[in-house]
C-alpha atoms as a PDB file:
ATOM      1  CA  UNK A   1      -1.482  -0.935  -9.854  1.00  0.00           C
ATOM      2  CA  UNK A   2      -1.335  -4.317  -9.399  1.00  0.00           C
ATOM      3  CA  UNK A   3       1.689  -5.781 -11.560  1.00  0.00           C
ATOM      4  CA  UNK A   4       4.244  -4.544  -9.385  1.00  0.00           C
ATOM      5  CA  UNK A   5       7.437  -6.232 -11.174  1.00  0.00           C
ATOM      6  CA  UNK A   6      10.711  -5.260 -10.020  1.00  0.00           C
ATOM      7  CA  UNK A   7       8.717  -2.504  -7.975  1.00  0.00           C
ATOM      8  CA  UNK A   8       8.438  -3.866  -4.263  1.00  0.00           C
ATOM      9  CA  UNK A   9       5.416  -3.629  -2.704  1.00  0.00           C
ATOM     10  CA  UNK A  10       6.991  -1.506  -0.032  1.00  0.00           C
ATOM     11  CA  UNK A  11       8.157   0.970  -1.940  1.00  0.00           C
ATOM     12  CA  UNK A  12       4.464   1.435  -4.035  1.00  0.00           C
ATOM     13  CA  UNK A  13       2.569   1.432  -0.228  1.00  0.00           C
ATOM     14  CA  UNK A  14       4.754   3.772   0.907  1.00  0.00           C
ATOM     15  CA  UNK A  15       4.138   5.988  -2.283  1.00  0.00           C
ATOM     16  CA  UNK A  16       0.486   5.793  -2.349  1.00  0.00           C
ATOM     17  CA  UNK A  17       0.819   6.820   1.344  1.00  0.00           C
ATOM     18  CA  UNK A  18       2.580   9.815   0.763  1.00  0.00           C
ATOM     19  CA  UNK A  19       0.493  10.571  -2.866  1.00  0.00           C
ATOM     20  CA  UNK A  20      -2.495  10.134  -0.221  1.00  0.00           C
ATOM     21  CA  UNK A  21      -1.024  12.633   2.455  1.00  0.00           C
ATOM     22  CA  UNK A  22      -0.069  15.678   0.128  1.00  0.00           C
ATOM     23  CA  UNK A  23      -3.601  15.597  -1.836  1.00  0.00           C
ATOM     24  CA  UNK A  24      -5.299  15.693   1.500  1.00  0.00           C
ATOM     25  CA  UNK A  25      -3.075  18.356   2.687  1.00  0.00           C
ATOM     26  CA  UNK A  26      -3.147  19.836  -0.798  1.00  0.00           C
ATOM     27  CA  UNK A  27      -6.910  20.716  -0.572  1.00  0.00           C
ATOM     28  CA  UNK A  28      -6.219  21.847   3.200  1.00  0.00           C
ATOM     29  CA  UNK A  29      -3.909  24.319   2.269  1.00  0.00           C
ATOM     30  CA  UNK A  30      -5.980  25.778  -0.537  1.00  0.00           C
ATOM     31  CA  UNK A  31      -9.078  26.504   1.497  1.00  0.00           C
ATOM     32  CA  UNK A  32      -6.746  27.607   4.235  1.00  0.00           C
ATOM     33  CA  UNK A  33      -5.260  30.379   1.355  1.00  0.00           C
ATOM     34  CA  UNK A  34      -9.346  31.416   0.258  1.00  0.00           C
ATOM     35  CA  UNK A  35      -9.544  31.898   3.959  1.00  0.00           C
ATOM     36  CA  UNK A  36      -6.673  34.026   5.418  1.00  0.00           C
ATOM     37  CA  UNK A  37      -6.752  36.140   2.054  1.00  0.00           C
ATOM     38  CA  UNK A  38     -10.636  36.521   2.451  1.00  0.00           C
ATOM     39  CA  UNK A  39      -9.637  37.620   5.768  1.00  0.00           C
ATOM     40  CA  UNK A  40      -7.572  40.077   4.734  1.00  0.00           C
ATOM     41  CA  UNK A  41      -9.584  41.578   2.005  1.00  0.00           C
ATOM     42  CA  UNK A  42     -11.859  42.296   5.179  1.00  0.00           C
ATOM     43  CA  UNK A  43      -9.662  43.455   7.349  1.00  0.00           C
ATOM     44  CA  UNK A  44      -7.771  46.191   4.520  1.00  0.00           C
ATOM     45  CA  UNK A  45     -11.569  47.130   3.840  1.00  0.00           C
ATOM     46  CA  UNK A  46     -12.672  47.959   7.760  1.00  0.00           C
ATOM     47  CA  UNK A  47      -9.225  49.803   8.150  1.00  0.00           C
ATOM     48  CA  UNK A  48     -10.313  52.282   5.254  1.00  0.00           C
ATOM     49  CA  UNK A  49     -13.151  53.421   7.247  1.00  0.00           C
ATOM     50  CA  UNK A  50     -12.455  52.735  10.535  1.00  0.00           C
ATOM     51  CA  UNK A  51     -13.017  55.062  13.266  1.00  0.00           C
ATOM     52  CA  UNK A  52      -9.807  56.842  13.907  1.00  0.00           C
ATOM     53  CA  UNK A  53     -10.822  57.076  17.490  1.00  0.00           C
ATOM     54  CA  UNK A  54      -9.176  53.744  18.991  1.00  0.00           C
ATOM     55  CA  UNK A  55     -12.182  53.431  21.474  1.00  0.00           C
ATOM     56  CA  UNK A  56     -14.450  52.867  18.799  1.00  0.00           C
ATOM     57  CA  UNK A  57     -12.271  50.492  16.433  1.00  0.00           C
ATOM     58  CA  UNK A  58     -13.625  46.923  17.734  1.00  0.00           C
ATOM     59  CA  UNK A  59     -14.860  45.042  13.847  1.00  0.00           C
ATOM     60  CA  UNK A  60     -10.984  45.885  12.999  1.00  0.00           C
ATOM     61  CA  UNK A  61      -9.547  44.558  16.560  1.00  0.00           C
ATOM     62  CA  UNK A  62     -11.954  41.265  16.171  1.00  0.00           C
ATOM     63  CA  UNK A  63     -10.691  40.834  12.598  1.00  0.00           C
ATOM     64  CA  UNK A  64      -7.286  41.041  13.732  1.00  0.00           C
ATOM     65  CA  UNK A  65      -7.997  38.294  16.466  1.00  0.00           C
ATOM     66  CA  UNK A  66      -9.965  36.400  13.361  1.00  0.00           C
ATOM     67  CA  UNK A  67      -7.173  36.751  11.150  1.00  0.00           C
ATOM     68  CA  UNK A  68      -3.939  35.599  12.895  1.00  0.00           C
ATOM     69  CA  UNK A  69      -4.598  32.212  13.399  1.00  0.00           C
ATOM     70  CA  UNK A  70      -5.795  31.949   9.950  1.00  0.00           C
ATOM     71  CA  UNK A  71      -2.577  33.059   8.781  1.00  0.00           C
ATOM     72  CA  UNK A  72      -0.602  30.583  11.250  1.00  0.00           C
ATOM     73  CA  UNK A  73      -2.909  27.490   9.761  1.00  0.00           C
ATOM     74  CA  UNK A  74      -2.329  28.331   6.436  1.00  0.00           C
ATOM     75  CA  UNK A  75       1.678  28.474   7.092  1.00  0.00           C
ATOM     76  CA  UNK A  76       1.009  25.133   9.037  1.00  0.00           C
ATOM     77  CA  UNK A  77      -0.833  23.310   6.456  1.00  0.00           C
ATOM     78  CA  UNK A  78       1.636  25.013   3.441  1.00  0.00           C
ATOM     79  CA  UNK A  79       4.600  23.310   5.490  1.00  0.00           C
ATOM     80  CA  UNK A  80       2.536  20.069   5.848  1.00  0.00           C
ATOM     81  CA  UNK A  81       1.986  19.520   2.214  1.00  0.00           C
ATOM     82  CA  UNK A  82       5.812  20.751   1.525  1.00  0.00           C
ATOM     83  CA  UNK A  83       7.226  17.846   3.969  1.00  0.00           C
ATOM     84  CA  UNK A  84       4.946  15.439   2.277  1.00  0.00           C
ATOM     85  CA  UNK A  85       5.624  16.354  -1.330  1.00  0.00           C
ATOM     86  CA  UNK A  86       9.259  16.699  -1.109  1.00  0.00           C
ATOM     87  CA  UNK A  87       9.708  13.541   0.427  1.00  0.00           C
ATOM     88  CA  UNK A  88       7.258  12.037  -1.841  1.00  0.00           C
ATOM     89  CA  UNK A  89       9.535  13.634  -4.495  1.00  0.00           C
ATOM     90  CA  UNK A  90      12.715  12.165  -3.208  1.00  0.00           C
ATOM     91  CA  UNK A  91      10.966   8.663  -2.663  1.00  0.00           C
ATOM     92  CA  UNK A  92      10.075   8.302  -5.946  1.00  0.00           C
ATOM     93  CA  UNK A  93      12.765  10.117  -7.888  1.00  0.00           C
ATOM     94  CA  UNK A  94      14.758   7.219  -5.943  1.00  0.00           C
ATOM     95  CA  UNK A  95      12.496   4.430  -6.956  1.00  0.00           C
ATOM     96  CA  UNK A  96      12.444   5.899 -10.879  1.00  0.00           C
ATOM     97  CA  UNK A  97      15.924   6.101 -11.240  1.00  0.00           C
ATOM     98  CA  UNK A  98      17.000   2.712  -9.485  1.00  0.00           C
ATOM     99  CA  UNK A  99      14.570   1.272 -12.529  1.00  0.00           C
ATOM    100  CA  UNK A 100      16.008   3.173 -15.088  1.00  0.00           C
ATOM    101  CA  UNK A 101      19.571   1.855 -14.196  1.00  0.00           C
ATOM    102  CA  UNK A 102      18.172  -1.749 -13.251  1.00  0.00           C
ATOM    103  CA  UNK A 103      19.203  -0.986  -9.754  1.00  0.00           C
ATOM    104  CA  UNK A 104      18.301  -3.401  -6.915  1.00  0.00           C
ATOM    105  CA  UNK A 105      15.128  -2.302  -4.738  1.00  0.00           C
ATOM    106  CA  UNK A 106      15.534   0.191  -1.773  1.00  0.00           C
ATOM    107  CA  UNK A 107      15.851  -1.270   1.525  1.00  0.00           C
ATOM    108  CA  UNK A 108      12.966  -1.010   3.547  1.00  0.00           C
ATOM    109  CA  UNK A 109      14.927   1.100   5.971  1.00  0.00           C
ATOM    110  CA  UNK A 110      15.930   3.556   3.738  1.00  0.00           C
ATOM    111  CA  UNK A 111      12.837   3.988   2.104  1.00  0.00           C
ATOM    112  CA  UNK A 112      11.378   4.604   5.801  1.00  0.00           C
ATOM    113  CA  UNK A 113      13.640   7.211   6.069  1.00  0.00           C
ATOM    114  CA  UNK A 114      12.608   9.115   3.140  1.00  0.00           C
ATOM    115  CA  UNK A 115       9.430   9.105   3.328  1.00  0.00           C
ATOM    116  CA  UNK A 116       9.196  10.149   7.371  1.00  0.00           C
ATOM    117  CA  UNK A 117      11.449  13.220   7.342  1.00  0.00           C
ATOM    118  CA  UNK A 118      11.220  16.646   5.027  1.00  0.00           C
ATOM    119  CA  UNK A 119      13.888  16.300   2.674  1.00  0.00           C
ATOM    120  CA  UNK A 120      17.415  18.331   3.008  1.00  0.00           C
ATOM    121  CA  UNK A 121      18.282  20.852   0.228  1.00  0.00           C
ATOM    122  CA  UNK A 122      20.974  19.202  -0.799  1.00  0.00           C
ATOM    123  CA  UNK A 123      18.918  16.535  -1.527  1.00  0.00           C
ATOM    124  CA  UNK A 124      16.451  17.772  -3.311  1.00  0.00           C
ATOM    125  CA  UNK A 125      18.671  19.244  -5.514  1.00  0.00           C
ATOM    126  CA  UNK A 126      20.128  16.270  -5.964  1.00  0.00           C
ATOM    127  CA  UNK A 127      16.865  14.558  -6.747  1.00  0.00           C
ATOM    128  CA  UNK A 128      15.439  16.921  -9.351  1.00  0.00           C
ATOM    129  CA  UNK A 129      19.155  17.003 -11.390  1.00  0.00           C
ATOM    130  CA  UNK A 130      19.723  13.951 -13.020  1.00  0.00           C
ATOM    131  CA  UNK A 131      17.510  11.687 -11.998  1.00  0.00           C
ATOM    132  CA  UNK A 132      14.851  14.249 -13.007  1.00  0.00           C
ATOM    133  CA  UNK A 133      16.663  14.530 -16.180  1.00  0.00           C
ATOM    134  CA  UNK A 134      16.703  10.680 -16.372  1.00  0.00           C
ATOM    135  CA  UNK A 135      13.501  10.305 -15.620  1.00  0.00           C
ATOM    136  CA  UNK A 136      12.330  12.538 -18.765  1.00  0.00           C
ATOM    137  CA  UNK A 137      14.638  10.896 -21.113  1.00  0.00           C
ATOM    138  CA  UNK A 138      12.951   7.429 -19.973  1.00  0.00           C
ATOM    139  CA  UNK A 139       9.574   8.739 -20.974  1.00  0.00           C
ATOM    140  CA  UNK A 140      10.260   9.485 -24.173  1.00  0.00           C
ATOM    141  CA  UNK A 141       7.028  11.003 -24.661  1.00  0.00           C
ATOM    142  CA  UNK A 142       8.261  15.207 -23.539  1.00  0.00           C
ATOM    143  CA  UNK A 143       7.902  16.150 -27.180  1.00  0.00           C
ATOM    144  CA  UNK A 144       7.328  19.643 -26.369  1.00  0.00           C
ATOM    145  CA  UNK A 145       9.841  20.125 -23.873  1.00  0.00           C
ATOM    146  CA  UNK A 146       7.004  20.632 -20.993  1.00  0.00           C
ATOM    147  CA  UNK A 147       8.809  18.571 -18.552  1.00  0.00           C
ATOM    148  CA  UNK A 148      11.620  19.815 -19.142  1.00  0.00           C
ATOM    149  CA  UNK A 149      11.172  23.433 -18.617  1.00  0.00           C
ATOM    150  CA  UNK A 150       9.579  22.349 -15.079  1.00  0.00           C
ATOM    151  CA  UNK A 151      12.441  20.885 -14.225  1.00  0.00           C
ATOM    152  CA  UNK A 152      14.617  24.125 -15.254  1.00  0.00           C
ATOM    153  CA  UNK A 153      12.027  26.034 -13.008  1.00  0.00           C
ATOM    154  CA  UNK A 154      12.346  23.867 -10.462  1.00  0.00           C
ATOM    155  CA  UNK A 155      16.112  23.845 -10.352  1.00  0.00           C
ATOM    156  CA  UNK A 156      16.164  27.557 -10.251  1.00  0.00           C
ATOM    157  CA  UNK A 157      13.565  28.073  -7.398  1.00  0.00           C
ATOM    158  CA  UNK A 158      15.608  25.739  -5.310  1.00  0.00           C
ATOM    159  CA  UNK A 159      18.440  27.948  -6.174  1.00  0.00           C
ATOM    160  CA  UNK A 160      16.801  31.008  -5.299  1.00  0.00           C
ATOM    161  CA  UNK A 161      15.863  29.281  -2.047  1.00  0.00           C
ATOM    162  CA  UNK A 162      19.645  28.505  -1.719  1.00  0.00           C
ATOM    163  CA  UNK A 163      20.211  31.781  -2.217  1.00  0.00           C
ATOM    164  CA  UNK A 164      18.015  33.182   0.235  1.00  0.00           C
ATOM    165  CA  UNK A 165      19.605  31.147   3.177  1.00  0.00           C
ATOM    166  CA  UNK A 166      23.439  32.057   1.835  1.00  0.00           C
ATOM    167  CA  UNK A 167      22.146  36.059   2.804  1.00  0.00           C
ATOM    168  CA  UNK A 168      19.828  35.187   6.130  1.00  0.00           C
ATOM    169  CA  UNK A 169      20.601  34.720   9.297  1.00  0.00           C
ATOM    170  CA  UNK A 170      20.008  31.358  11.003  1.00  0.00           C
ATOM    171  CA  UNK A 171      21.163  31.590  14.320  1.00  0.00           C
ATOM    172  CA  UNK A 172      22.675  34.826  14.521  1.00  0.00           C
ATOM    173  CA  UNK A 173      25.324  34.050  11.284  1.00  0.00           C
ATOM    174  CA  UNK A 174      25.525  32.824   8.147  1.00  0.00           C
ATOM    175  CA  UNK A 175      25.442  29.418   6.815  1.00  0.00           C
ATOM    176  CA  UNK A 176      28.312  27.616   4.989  1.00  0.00           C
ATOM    177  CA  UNK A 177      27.344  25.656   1.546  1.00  0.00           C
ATOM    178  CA  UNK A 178      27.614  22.480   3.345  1.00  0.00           C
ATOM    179  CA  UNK A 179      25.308  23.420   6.301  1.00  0.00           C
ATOM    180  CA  UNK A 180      22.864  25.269   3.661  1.00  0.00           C
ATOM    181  CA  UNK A 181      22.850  21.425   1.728  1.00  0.00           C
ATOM    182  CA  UNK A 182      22.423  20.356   4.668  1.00  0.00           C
ATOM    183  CA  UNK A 183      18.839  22.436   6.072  1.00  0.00           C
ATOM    184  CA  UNK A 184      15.731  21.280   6.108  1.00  0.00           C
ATOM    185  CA  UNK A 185      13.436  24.389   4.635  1.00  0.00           C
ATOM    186  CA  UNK A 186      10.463  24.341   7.331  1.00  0.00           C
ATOM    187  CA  UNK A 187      13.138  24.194   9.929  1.00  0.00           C
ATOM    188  CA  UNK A 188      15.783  27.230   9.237  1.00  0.00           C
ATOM    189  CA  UNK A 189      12.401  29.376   7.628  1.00  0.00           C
ATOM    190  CA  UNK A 190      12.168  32.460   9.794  1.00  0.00           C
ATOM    191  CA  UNK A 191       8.141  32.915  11.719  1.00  0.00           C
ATOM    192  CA  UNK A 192       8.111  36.325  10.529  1.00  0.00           C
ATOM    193  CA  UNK A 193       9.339  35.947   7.084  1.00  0.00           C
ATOM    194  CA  UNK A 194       7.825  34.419   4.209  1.00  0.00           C
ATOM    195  CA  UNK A 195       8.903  30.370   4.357  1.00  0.00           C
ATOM    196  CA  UNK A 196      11.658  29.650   2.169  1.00  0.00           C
ATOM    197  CA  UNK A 197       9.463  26.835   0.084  1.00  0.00           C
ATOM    198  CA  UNK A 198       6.962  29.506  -0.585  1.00  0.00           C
ATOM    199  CA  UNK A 199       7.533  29.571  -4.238  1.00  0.00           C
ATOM    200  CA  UNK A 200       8.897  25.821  -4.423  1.00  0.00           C
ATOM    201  CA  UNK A 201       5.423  24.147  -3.043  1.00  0.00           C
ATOM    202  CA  UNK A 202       3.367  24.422  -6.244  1.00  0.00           C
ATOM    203  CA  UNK A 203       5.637  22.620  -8.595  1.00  0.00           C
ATOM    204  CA  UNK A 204       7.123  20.155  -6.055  1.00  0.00           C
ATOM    205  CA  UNK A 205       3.518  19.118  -5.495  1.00  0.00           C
ATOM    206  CA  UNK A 206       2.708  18.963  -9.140  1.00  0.00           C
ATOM    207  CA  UNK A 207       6.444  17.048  -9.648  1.00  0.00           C
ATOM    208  CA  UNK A 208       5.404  14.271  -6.534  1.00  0.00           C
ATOM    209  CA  UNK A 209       1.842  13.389  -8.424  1.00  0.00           C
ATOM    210  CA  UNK A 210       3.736  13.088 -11.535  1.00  0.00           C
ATOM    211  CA  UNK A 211       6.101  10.185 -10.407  1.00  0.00           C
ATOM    212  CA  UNK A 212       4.091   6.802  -9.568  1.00  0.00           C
ATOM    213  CA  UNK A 213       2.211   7.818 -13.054  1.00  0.00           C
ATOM    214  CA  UNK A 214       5.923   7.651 -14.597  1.00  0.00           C
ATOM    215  CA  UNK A 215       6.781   4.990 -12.734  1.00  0.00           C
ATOM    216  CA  UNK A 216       3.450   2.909 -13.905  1.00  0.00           C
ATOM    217  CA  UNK A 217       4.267   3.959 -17.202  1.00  0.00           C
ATOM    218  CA  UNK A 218       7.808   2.661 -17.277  1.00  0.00           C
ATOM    219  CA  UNK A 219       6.261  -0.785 -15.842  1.00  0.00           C
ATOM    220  CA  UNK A 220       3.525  -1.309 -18.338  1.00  0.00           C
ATOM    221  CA  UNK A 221       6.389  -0.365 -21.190  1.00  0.00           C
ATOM    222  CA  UNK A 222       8.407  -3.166 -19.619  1.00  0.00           C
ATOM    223  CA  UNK A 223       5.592  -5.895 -20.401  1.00  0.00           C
ATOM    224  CA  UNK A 224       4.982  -4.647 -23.928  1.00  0.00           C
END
């Protein structure tokens, strides 16, 4: 894009950074998921017929060896592309909406700061409410309510995530709602548990790609 208008060029390289770090990480997750569950299809096959005598059990025991740090670089690249996206998410969401309401531009420093750190809850909550809400009503083009049902779903997964830290342990207690707001999701997710953005990383991803194309559109609508 090269007609930046009110759009500084700041805020669109630090965008196309960000776009350019989740779709990378993206594709890295995905083969890492083929791999660990191709791993594990192998592993629940050999322990079907495996020889009940534990001296003779070594294709399961190498499988095993095969298959753990598959599992920990598939966590490691989902949590990757989750920092990316959400703050991609938040970044943009911020630079959308500050158009929408003819808002000045975002300081360099702040828009630093939300791109280099993983998003709190709280303010991704924040982000996909009403400026998600905004941002649909700018577009004018959700005739079939598409958007808007993703943002619905995404409100409600990042409820259910809410949810999940009210009832777990972080620390040996429970977290108050302003601590919850307050936790980043790769942080306070337990090793041994599924991660907390689990469900949440699919449409956050598809939600960050969707913004600088929102964005462009509201720009080229502006020179109509």
């Amino acid at each position: 894009m090269e007609k930046l208008g009110p759009v500084t060029a700041h805020e669109w390289r630090t965008l196309r950074s960000l776009n350019q770090a989740y779709v990378d990480l993206r594709h890295e997750w995905e083969a890492a998921c083929v791999h660990a569950d191709g791993l594990m299809v192998k592993l629940e096959v050999t322990e079907g017929y495996a020889d009940p005598d534990r001296r003779y059990r070594h294709h399961l025991a190498a499988l095993h060896e095969l298959h753990r740090p598959a599992d920990a670089y598939e966590r490691q690249a989902s949590a990757l592309a989750w920092r990316y996206a959400s703050a991609a998410v938040v970044l943009g969401m911020a630079v959308m909406d500050r158009l929408i309401r003819h808002q000045p531009p975002l300081t360099p420093e702040l828009v630093d700061e939300m791109a280099t750190h993983e998003p709190a809850l709280g303010t991704l909550k924040d982000a996909c409410d009403a400026p998600y809400e905004r941002m649909i009503a700018a577009r004018a083009d959700d005739h079939y309510g598409t958007e808007a049902k993703a943002r619905e779903n995404l409100l409600g997964l990042l409820g259910a995530a809410e949810y999940n830290l009210e009832h777990t342990d972080i620390g040996g207690r429970r977290l108050n709602p302003a601590e919850i707001d307050a936790c980043r999701l790769s942080v306070v997710s337990p090793a041994d548990q599924d991660p907390f953005w689990d469900n949440l990383l699919e449409p956050m991803l598809s939600l960050a790609e969707s913004v600088p194309y929102a964005i462009a559109r509201w720009l080229d609508r502006q020179d109509d």
